[in-house]
N, C-alpha and C. Protein backbone atom coordinates (compact mmCIF):
# COMPACT_ATOMS: atom_id res chain seq x y z
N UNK A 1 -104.89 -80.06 -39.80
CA UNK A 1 -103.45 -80.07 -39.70
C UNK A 1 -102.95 -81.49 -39.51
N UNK A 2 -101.90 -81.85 -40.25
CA UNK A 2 -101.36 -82.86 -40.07
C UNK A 2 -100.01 -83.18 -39.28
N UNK A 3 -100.10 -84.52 -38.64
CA UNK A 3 -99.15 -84.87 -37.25
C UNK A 3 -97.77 -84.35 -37.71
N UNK A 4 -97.45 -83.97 -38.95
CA UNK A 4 -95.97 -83.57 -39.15
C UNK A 4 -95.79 -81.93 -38.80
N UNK A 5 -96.81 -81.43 -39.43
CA UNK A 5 -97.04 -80.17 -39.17
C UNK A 5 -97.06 -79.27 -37.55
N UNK A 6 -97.34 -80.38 -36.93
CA UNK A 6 -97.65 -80.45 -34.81
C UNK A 6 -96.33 -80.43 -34.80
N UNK A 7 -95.16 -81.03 -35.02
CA UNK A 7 -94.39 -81.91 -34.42
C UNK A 7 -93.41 -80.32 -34.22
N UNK A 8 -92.92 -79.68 -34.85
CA UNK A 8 -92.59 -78.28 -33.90
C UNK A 8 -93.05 -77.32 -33.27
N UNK A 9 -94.35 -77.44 -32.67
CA UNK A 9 -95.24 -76.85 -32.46
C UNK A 9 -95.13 -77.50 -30.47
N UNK A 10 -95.27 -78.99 -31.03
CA UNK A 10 -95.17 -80.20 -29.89
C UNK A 10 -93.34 -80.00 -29.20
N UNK A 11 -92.55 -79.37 -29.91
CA UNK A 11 -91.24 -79.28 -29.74
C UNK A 11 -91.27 -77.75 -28.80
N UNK A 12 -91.72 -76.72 -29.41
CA UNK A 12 -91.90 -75.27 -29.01
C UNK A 12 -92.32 -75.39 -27.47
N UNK A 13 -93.68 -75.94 -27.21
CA UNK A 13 -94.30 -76.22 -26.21
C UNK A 13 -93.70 -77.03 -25.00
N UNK A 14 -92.93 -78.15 -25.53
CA UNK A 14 -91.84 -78.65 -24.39
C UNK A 14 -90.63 -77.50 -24.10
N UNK A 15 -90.36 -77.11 -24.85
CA UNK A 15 -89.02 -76.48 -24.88
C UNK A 15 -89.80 -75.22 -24.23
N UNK A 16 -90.82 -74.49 -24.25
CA UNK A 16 -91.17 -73.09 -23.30
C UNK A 16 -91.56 -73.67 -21.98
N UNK A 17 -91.97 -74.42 -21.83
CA UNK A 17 -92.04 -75.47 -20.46
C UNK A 17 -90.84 -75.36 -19.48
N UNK A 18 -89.93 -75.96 -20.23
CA UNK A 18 -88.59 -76.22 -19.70
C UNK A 18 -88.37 -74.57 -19.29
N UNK A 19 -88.10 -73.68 -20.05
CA UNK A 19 -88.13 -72.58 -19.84
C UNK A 19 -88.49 -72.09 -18.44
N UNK A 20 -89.70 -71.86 -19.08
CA UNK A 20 -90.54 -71.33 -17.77
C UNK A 20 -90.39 -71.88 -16.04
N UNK A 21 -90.08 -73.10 -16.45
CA UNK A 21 -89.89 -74.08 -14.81
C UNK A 21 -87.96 -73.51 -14.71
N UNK A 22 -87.12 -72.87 -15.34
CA UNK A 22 -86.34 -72.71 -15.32
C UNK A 22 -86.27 -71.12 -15.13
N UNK A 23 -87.13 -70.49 -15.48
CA UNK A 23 -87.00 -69.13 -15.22
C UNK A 23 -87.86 -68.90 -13.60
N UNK A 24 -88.94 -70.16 -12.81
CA UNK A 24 -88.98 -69.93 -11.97
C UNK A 24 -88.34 -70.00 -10.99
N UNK A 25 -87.30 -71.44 -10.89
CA UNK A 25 -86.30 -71.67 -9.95
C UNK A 25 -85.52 -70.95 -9.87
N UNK A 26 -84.77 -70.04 -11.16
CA UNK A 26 -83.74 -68.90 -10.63
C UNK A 26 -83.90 -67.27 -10.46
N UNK A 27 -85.44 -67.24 -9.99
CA UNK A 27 -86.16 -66.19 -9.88
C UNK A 27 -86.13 -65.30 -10.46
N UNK A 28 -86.03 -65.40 -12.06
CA UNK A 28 -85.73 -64.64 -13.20
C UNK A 28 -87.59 -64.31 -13.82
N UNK A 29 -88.30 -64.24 -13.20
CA UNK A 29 -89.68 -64.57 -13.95
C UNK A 29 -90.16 -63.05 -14.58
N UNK A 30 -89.22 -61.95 -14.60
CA UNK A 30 -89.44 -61.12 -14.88
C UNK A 30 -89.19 -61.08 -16.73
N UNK A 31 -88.46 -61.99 -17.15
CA UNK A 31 -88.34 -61.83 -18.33
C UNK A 31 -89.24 -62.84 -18.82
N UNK A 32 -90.32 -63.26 -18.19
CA UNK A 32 -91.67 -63.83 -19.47
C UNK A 32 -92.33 -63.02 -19.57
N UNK A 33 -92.10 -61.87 -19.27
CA UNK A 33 -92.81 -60.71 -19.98
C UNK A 33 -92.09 -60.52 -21.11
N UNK A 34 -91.42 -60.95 -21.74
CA UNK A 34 -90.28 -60.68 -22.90
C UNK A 34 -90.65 -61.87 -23.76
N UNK A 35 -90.22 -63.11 -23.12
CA UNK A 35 -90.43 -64.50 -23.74
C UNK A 35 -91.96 -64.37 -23.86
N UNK A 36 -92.79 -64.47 -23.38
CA UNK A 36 -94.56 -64.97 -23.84
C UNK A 36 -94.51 -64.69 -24.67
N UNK A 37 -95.04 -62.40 -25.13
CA UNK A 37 -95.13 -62.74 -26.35
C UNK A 37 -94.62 -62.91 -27.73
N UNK A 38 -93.37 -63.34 -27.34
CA UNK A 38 -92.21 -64.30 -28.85
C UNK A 38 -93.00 -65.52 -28.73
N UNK A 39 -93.46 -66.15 -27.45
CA UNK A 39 -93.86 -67.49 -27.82
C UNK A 39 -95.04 -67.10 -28.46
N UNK A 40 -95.72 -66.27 -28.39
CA UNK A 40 -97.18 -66.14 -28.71
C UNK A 40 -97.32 -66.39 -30.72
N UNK A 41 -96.06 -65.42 -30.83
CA UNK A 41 -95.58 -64.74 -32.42
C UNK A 41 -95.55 -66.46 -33.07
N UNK A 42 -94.14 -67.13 -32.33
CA UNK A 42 -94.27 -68.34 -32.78
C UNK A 42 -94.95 -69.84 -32.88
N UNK A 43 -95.89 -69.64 -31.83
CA UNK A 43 -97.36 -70.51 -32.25
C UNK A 43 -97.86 -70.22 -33.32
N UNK A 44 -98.11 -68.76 -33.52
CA UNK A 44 -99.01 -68.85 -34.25
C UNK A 44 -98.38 -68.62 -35.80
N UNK A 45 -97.08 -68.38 -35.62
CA UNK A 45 -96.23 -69.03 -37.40
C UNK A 45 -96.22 -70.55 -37.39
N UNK A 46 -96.11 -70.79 -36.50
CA UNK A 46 -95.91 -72.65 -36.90
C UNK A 46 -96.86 -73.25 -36.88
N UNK A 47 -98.44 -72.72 -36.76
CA UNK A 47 -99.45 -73.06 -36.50
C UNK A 47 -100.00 -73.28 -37.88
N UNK A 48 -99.74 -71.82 -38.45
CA UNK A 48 -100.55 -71.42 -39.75
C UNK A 48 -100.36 -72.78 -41.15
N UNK A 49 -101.17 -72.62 -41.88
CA UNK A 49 -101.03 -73.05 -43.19
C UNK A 49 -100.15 -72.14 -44.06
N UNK A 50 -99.49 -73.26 -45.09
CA UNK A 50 -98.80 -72.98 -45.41
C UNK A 50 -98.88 -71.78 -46.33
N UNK A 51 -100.82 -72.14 -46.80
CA UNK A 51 -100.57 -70.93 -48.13
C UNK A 51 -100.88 -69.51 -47.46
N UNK A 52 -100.92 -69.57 -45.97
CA UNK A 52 -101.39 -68.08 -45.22
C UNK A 52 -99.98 -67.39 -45.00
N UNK A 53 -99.20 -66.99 -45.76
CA UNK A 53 -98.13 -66.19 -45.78
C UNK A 53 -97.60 -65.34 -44.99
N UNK A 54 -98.85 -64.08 -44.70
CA UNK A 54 -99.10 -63.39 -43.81
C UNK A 54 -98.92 -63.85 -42.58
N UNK A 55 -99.61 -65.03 -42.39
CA UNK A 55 -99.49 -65.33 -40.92
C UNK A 55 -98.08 -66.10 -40.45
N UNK A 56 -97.76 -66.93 -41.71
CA UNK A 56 -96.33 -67.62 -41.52
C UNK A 56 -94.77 -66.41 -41.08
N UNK A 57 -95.02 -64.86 -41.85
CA UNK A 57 -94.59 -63.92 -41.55
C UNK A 57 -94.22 -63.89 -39.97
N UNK A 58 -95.05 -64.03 -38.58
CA UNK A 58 -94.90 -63.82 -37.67
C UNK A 58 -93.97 -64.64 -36.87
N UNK A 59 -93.32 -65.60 -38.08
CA UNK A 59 -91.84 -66.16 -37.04
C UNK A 59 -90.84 -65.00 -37.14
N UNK A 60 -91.05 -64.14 -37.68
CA UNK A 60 -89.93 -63.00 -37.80
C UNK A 60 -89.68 -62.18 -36.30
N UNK A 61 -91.31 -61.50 -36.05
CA UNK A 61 -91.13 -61.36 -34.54
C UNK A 61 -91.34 -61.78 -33.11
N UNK A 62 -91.47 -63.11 -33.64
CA UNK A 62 -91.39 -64.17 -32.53
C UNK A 62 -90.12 -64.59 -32.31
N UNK A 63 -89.57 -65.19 -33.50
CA UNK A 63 -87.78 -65.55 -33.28
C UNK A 63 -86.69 -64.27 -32.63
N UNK A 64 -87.44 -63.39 -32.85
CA UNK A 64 -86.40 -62.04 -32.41
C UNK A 64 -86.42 -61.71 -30.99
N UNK A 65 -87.89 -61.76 -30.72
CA UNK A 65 -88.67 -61.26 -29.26
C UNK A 65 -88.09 -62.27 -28.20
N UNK A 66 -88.39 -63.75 -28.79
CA UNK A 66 -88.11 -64.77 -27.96
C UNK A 66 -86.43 -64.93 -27.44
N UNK A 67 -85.93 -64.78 -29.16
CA UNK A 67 -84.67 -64.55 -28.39
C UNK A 67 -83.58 -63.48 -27.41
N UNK A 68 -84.60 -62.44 -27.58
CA UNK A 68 -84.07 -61.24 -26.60
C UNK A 68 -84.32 -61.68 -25.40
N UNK A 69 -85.41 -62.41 -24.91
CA UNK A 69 -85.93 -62.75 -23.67
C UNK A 69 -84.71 -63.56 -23.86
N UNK A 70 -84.48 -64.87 -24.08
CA UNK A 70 -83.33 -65.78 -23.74
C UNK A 70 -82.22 -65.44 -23.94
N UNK A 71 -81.75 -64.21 -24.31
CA UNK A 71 -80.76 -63.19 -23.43
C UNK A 71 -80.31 -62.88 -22.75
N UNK A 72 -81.90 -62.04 -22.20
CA UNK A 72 -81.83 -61.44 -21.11
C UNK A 72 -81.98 -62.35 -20.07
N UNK A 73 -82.63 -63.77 -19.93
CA UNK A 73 -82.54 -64.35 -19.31
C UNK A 73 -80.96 -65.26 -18.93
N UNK A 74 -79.88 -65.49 -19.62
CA UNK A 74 -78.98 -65.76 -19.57
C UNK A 74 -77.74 -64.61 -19.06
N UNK A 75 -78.51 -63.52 -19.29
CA UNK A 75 -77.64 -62.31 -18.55
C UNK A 75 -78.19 -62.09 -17.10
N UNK A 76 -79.53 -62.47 -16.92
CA UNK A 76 -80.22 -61.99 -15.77
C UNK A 76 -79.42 -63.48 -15.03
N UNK A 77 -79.33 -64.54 -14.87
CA UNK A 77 -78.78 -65.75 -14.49
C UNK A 77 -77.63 -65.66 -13.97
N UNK A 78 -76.26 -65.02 -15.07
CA UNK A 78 -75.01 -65.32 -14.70
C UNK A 78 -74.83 -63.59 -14.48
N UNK A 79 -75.58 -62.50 -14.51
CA UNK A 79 -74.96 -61.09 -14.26
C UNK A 79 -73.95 -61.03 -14.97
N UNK A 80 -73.97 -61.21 -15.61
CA UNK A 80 -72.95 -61.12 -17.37
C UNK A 80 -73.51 -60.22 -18.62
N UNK A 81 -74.13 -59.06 -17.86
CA UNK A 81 -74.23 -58.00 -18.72
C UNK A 81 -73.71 -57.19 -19.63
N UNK A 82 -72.72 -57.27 -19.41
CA UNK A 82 -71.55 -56.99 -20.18
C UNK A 82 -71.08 -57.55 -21.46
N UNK A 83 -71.60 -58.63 -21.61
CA UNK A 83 -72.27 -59.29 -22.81
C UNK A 83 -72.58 -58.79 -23.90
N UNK A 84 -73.68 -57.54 -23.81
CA UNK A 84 -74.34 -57.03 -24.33
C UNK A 84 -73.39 -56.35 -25.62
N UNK A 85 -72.07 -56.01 -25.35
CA UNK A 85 -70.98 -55.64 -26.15
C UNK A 85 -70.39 -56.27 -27.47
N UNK A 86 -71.11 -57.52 -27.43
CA UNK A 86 -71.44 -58.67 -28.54
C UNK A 86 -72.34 -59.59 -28.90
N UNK A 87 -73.24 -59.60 -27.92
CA UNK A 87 -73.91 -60.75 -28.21
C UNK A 87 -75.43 -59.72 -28.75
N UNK A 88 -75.26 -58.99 -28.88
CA UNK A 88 -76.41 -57.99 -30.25
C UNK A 88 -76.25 -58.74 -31.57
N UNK A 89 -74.64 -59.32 -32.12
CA UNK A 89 -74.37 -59.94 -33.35
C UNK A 89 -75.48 -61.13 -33.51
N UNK A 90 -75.75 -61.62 -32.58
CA UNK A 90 -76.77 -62.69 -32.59
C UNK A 90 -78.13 -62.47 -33.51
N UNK A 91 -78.34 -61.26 -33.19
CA UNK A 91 -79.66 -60.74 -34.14
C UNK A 91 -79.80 -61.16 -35.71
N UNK A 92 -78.63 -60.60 -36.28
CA UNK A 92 -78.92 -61.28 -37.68
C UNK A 92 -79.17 -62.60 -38.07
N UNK A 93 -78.24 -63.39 -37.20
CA UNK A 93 -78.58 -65.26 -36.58
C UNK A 93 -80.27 -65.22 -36.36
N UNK A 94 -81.04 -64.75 -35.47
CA UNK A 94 -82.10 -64.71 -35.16
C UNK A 94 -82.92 -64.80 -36.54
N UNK A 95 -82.44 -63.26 -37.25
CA UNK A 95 -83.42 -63.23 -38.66
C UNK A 95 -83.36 -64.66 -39.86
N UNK A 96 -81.56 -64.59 -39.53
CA UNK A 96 -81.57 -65.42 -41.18
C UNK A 96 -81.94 -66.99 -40.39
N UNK A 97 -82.44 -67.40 -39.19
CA UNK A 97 -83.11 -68.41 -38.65
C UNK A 97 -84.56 -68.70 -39.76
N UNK A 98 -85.36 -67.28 -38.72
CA UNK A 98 -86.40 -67.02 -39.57
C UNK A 98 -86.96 -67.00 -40.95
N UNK A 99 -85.42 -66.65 -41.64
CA UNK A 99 -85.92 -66.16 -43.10
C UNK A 99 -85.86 -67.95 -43.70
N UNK A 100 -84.88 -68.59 -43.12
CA UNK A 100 -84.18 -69.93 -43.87
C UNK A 100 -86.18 -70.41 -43.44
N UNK A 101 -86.58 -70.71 -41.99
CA UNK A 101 -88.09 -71.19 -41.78
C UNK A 101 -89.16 -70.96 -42.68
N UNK A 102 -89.27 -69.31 -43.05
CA UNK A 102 -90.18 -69.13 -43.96
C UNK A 102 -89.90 -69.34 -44.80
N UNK A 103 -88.41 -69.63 -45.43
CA UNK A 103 -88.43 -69.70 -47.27
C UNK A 103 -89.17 -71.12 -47.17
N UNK A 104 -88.51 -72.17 -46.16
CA UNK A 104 -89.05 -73.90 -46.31
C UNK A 104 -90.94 -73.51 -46.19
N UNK A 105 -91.17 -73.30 -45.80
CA UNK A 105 -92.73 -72.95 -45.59
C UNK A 105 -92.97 -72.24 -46.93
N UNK A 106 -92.69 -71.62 -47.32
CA UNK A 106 -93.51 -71.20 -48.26
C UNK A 106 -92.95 -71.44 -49.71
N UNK A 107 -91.45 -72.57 -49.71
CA UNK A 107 -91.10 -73.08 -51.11
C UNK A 107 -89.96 -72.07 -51.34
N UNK A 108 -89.45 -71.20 -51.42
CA UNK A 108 -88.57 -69.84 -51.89
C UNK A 108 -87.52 -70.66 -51.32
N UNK A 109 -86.46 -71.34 -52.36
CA UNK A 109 -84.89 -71.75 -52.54
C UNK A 109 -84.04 -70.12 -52.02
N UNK A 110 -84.11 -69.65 -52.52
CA UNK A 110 -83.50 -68.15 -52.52
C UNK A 110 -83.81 -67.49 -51.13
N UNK A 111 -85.15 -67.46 -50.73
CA UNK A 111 -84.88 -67.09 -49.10
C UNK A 111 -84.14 -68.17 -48.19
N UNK A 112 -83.97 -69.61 -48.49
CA UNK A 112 -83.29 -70.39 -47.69
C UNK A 112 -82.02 -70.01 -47.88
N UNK A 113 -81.51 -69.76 -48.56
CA UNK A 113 -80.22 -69.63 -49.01
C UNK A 113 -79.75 -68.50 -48.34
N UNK A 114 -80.50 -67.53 -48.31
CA UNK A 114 -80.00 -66.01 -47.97
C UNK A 114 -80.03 -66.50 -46.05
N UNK A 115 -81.07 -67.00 -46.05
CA UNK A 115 -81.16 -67.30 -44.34
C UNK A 115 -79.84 -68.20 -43.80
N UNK A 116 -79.42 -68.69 -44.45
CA UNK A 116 -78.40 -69.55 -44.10
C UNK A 116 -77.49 -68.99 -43.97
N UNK A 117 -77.02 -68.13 -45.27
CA UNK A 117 -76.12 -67.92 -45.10
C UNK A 117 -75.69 -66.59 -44.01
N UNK A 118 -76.60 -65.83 -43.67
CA UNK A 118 -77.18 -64.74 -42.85
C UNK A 118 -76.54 -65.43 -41.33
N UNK A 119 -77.33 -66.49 -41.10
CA UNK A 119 -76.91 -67.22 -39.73
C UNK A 119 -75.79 -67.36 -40.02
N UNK A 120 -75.09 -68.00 -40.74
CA UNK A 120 -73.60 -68.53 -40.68
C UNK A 120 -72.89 -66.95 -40.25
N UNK A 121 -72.92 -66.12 -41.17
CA UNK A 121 -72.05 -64.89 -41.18
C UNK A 121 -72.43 -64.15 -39.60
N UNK A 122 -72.95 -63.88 -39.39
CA UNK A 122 -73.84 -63.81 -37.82
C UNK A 122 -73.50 -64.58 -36.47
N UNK A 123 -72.92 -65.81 -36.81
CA UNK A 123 -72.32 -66.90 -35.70
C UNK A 123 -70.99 -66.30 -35.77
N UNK A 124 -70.42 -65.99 -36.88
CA UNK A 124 -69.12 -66.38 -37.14
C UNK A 124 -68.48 -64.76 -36.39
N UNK A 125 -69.01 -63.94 -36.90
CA UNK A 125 -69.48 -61.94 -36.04
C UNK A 125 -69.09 -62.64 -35.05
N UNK A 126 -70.83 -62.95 -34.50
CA UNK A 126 -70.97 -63.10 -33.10
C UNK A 126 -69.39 -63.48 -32.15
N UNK A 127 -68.64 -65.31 -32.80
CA UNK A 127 -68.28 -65.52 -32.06
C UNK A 127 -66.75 -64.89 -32.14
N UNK A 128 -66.14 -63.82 -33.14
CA UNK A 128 -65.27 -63.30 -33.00
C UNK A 128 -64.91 -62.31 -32.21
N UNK A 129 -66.85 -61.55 -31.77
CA UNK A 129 -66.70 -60.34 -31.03
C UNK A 129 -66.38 -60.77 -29.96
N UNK A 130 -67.41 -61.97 -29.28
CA UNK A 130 -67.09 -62.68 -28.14
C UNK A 130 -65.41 -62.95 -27.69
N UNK A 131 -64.86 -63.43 -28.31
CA UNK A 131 -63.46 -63.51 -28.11
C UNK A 131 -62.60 -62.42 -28.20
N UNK A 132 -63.31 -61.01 -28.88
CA UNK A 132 -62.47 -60.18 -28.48
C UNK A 132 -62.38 -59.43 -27.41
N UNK A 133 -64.17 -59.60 -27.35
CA UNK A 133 -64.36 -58.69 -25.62
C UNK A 133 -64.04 -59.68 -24.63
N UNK A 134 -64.25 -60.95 -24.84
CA UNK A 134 -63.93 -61.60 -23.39
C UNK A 134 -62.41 -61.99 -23.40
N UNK A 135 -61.51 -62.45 -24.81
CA UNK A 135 -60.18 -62.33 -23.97
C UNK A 135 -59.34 -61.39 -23.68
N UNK A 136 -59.85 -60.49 -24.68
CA UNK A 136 -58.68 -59.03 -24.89
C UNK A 136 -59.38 -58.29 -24.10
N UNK A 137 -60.77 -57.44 -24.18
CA UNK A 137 -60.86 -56.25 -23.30
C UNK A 137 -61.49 -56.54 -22.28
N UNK A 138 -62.55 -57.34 -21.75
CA UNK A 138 -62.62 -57.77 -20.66
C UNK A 138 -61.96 -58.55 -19.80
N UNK A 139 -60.94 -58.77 -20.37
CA UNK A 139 -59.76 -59.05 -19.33
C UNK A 139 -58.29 -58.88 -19.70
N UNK A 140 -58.21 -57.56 -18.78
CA UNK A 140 -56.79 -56.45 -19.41
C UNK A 140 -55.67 -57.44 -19.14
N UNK A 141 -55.87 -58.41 -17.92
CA UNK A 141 -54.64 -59.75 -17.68
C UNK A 141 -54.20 -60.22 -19.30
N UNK A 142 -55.14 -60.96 -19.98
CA UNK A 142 -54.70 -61.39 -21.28
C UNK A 142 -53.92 -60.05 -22.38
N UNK A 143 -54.67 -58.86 -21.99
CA UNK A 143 -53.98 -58.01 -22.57
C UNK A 143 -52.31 -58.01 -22.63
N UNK A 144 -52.59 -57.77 -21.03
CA UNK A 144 -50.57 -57.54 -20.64
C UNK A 144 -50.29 -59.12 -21.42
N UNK A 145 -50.27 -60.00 -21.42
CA UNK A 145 -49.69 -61.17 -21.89
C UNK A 145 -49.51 -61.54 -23.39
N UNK A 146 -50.57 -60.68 -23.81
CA UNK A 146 -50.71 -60.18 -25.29
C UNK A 146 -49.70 -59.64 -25.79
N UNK A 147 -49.38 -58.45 -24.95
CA UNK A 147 -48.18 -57.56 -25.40
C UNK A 147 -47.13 -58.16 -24.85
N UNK A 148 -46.65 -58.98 -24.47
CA UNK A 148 -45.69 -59.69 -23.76
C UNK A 148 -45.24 -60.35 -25.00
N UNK A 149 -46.03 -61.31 -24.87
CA UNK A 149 -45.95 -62.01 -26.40
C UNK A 149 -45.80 -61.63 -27.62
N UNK A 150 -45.75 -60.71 -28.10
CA UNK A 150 -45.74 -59.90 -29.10
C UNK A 150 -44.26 -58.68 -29.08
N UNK A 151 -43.99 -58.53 -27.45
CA UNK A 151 -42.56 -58.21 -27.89
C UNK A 151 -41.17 -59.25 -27.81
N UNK A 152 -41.70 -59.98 -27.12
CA UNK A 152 -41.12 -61.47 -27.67
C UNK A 152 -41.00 -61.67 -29.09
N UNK A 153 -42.24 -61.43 -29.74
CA UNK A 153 -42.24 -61.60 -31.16
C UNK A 153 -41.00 -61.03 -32.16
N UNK A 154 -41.29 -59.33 -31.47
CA UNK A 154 -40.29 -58.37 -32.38
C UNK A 154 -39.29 -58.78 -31.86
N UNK A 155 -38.76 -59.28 -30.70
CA UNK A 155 -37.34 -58.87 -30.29
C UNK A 155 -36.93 -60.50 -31.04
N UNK A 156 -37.52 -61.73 -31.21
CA UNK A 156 -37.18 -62.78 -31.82
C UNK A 156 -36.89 -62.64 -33.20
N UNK A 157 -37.71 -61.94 -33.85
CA UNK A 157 -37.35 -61.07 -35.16
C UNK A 157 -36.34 -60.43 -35.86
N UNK A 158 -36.39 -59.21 -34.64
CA UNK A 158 -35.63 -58.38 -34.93
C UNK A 158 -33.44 -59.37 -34.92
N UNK A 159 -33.73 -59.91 -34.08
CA UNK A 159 -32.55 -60.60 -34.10
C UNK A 159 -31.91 -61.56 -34.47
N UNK A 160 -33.08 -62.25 -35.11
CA UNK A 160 -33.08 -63.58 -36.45
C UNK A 160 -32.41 -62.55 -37.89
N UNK A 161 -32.72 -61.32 -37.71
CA UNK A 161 -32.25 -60.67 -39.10
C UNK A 161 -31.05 -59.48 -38.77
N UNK A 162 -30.43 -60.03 -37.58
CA UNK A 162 -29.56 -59.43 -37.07
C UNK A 162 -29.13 -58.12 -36.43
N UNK A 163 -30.25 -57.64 -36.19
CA UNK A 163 -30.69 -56.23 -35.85
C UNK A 163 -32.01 -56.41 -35.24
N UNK A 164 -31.95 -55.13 -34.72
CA UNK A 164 -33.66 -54.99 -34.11
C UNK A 164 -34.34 -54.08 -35.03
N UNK A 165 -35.67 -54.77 -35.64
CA UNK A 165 -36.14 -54.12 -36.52
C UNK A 165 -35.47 -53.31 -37.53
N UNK A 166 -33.97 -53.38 -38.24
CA UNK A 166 -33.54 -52.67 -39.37
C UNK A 166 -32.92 -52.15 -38.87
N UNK A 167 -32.41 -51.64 -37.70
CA UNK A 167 -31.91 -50.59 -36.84
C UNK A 167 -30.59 -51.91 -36.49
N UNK A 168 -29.58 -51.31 -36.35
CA UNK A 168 -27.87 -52.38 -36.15
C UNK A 168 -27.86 -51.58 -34.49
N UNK A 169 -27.30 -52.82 -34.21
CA UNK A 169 -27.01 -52.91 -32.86
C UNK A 169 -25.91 -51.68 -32.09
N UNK A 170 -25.00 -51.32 -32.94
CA UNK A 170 -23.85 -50.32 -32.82
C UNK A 170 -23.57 -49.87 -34.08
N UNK A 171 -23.86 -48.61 -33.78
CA UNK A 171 -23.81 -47.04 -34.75
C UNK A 171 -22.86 -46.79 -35.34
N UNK A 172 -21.86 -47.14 -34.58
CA UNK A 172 -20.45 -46.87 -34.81
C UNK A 172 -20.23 -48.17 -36.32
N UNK A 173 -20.62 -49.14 -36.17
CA UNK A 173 -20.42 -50.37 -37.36
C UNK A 173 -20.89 -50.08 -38.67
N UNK A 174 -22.27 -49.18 -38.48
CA UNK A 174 -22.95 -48.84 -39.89
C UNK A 174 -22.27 -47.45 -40.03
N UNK A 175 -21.49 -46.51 -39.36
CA UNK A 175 -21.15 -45.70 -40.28
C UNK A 175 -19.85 -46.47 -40.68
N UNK A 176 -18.94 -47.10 -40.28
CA UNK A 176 -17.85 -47.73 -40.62
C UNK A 176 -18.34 -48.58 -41.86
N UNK A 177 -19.32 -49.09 -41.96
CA UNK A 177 -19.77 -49.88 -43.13
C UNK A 177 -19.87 -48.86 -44.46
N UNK A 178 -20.82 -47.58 -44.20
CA UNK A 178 -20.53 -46.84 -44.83
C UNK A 178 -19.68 -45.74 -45.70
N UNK A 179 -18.64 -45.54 -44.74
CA UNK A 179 -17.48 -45.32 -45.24
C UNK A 179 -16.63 -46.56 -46.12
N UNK A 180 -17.04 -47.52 -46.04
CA UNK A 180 -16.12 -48.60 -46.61
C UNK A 180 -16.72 -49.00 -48.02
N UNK A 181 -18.03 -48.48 -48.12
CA UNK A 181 -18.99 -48.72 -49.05
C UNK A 181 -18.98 -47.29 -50.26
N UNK A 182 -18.62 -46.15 -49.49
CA UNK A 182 -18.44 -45.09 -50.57
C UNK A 182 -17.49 -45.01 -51.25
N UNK A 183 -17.03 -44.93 -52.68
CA UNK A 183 -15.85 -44.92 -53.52
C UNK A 183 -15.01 -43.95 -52.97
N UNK A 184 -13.77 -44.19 -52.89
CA UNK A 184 -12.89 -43.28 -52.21
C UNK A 184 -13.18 -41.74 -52.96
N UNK A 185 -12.40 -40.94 -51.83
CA UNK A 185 -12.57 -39.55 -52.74
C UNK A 185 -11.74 -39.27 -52.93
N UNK A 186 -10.77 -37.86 -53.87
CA UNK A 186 -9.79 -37.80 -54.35
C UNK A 186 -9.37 -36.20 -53.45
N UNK A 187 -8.18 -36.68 -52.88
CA UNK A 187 -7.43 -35.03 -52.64
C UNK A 187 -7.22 -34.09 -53.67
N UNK A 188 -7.41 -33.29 -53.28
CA UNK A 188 -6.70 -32.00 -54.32
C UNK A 188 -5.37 -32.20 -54.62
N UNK A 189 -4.64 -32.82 -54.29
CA UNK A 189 -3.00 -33.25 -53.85
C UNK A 189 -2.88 -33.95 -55.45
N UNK A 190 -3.72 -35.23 -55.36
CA UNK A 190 -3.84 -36.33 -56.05
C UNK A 190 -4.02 -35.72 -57.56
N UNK A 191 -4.45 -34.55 -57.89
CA UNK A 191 -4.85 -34.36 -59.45
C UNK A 191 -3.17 -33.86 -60.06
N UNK A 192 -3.43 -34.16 -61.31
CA UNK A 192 -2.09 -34.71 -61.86
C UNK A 192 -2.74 -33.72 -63.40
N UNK A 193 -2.01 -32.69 -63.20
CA UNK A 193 -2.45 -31.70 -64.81
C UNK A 193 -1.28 -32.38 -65.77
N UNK A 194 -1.83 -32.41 -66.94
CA UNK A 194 -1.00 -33.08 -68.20
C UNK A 194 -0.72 -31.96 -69.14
């Protein structure tokens, strides 16, 4: 193996380090039963040669495994379980990670492409759900202010076009409009036999 080939391997290994000395200080050590074996999956994809396919395969359930652990470890941390209501969108992020890794490993333009674009559409999920559960339904405060704002909206509306919503302010004006608008009608008085 060559030193280029180490060099995320040498990256993986610092970075589960950090981890681990971080999952002991906040007495979270229950989820390296989750994280190990993702790290295990991804040694041994970033390990492999390139033409062992099969084995390059196993960033699929290493990137997935690992990242459920760093999840759950970020939920186990802040008790922000509730989370869970969006941050599942992350998963496809996870795969099209994976898929963009293996297409470069094994040459396939077309799996990079699909992986990319997989993550992008997946971030973009992710971070819309996030903003809907954390400003709108997990916190009913932004709600009420929501609807606040929004009848502000109609009532700014409605009275820029001189009415509220299509509806005239006094009843009495639109039938008076209406009567003034129908062609007169003719008495019986009024007909004139020749």
């Amino acid at each position: 193996m060559d030193a280029k080939h180490n060099e995320p391997l040498g990256k993986l290994i610092i970075g589960f380090l950090g981890v681990l000395i971080l999952v002991n200080l906040m007495g979270n050590s229950w989820v390296l039963f989750i994280i190990l074996p993702g790290v295990a999956f991804l040694y041994a994809a970033m390990t492999a040669q390139p033409d062992n396919l099969d084995q390059l395969k196993l960033i699929y359930p290493g990137v997935i495994i690992t990242g459920t652990g760093l999840i759950l470890l970020y939920q186990s941390m802040t008790g922000h379980w509730e989370s869970w209501a969006y941050i599942w969108a992350l998963y496809p992020a996870f795969v099209g990670g994976a898929m963009k890794w293996y297409g470069e490993q094994s040459q396939n333009p077309e799996e990079i492409a699909q992986g990319e674009s997989l993550v992008k559409n997946s971030l973009i999920g992710f971070a819309m759900l996030g903003l809907l559960f954390e400003v709108v339904i997990f916190n009913l405060w932004s709600v009420f202010w929501l609807l606040v704002i929004a009848w502000f909206a109609w009532m700014a509306l409605g009275k820029k076009h001189g009415s509220m919503c299509g509806m005239s302010h006094n009843h009495h004006e639109t039938d008076e409009k209406r009567k003034n608008d129908d062609p007169p009608k003719r008495k019986n008085d009024d007909i004139v036999i020749v």
